[in-house]
C-alpha atoms as a PDB file:
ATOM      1  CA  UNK A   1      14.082  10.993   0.314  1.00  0.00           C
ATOM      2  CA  UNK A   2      11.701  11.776   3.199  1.00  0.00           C
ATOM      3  CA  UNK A   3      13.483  11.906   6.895  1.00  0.00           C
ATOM      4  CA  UNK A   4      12.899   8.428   8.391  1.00  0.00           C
ATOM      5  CA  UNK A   5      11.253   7.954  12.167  1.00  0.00           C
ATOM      6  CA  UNK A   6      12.762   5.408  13.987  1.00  0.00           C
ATOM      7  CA  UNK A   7      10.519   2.795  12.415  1.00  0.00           C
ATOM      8  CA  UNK A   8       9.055   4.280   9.240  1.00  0.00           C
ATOM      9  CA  UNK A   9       6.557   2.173   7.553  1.00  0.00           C
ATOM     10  CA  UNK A  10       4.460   2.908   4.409  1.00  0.00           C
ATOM     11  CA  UNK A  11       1.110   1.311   3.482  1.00  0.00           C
ATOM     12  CA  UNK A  12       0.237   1.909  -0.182  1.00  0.00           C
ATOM     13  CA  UNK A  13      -3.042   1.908  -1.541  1.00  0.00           C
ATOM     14  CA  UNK A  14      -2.636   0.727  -5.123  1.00  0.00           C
ATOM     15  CA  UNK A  15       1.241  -0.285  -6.277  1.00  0.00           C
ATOM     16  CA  UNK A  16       1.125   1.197  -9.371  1.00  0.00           C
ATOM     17  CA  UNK A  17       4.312   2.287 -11.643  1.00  0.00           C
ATOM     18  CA  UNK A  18       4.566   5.674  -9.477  1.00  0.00           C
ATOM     19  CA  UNK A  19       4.005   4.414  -6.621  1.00  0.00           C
ATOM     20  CA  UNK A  20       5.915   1.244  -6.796  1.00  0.00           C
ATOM     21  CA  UNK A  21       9.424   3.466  -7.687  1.00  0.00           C
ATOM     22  CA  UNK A  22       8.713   5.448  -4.134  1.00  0.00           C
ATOM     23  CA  UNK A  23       8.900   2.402  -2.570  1.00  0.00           C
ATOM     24  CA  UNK A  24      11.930   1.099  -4.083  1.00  0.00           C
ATOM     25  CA  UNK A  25      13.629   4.108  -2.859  1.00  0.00           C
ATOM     26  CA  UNK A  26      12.273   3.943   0.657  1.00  0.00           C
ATOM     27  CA  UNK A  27      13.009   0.464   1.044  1.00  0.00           C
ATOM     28  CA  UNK A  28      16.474   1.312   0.043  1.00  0.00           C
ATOM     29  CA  UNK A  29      16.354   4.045   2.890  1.00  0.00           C
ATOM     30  CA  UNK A  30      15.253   1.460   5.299  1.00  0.00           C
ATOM     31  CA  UNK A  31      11.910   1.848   5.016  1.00  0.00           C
ATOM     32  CA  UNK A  32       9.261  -1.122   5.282  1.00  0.00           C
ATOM     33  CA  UNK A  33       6.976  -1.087   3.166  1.00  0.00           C
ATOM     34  CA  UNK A  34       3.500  -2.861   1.927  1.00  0.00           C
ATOM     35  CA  UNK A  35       0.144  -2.247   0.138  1.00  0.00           C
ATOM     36  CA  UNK A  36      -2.409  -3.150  -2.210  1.00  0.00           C
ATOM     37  CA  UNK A  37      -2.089  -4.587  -5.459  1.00  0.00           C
ATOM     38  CA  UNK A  38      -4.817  -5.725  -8.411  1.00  0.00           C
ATOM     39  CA  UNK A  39      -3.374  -9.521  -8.936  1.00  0.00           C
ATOM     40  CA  UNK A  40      -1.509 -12.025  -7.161  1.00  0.00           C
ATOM     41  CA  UNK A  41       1.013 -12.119 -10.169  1.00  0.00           C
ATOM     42  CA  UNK A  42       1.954  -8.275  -9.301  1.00  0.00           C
ATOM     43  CA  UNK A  43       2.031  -9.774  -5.789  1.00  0.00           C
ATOM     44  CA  UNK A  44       4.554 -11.962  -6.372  1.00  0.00           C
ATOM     45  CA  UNK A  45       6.811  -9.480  -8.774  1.00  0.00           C
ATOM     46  CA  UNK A  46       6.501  -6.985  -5.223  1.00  0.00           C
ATOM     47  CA  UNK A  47       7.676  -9.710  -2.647  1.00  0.00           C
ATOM     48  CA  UNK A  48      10.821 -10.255  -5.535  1.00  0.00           C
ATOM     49  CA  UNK A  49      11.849  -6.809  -4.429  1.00  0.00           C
ATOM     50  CA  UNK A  50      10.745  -6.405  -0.809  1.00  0.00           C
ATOM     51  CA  UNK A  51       7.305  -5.425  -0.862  1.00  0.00           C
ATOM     52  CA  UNK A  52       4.430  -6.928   0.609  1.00  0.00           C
ATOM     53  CA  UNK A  53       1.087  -6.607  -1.089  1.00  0.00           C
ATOM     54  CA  UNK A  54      -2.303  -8.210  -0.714  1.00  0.00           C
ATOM     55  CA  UNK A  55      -4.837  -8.388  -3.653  1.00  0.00           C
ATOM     56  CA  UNK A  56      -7.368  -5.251  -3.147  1.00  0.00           C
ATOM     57  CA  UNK A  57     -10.543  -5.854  -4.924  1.00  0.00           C
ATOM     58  CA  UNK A  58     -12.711  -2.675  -4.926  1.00  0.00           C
ATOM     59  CA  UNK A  59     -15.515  -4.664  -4.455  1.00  0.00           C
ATOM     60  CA  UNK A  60     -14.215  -6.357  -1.205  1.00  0.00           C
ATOM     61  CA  UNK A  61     -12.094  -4.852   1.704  1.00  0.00           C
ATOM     62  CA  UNK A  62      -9.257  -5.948   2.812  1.00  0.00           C
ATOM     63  CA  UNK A  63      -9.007  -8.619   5.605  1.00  0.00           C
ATOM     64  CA  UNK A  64      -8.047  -7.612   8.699  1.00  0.00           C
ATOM     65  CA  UNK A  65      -6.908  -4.189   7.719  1.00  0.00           C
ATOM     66  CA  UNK A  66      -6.513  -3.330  11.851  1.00  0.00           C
ATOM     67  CA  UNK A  67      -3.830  -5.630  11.626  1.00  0.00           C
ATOM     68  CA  UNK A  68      -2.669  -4.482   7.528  1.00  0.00           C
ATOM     69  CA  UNK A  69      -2.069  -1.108   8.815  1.00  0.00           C
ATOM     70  CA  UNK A  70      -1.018  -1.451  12.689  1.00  0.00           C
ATOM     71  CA  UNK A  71       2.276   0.205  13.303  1.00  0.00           C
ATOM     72  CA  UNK A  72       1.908   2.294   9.576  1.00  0.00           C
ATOM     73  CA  UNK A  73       3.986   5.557   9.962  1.00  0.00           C
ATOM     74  CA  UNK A  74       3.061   6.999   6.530  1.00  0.00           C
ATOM     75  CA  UNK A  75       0.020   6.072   4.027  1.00  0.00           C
ATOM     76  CA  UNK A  76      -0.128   6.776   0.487  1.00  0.00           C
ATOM     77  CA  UNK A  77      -3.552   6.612  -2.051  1.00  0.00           C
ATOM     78  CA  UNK A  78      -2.697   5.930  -5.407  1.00  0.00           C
ATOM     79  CA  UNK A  79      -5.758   3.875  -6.490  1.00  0.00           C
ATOM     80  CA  UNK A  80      -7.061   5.657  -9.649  1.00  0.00           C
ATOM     81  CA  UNK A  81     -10.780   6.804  -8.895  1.00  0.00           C
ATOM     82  CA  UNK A  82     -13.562   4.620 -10.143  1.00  0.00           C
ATOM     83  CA  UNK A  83     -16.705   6.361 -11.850  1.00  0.00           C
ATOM     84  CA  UNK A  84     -18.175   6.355  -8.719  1.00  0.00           C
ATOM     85  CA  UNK A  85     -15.911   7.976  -6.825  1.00  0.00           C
ATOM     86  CA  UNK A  86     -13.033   6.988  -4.054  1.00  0.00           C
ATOM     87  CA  UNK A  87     -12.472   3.067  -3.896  1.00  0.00           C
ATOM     88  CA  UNK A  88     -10.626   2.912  -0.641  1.00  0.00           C
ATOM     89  CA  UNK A  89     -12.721   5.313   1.321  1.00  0.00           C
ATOM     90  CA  UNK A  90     -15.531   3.724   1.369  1.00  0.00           C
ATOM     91  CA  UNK A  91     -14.296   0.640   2.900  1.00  0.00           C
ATOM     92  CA  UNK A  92     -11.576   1.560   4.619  1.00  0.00           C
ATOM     93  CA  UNK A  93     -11.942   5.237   5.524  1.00  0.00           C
ATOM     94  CA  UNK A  94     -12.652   4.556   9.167  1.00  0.00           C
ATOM     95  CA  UNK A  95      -9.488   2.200   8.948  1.00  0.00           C
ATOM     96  CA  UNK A  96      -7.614   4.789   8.283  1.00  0.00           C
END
């Protein structure tokens, strides 16, 4: 696993199978972790194991994401690209 700061905190762009088994093992390093999901039934299967999501909608930012990523030590895109390109760039590229 990845050598932890002294608070190390991932925000995940899309909580997919791939990404979803990273955080499992970070978590279980001490890690915190959160990020985006497609559905509030995947958000509820994430809190079940520690993980706390929020329903991205490519069509709509994120709510407060000042406050989504504040203290975020690592970030991670793993939201497949749509035909037009990027989906969290656009809305959040200056967020990050």
């Amino acid at each position: 696993m990845l050598e932890p700061t002294s608070n190390p905190r991932l925000f995940c762009f899309g909580l997919g199978y791939s990404a979803t088994r990273l955080a499992r093992g970070l978590i279980a390093d001490g890690w915190t972790v959160a990020g985006t999901c497609q559905s509030a039934d995947r958000r509820d299967e994430l809190a079940a194991v520690g993980i706390e999501a929020f329903v991205f909608d490519r069509n709509q930012p994120l709510a407060d994401p000042a406050h989504l990523l504040s203290g975020v030590t690592h970030l991670l895109s793993s939201v497949p690209p749509a035909d037009y390109g990027d989906p969290v760039l656009p809305p959040h590229g200056g967020d990050i």
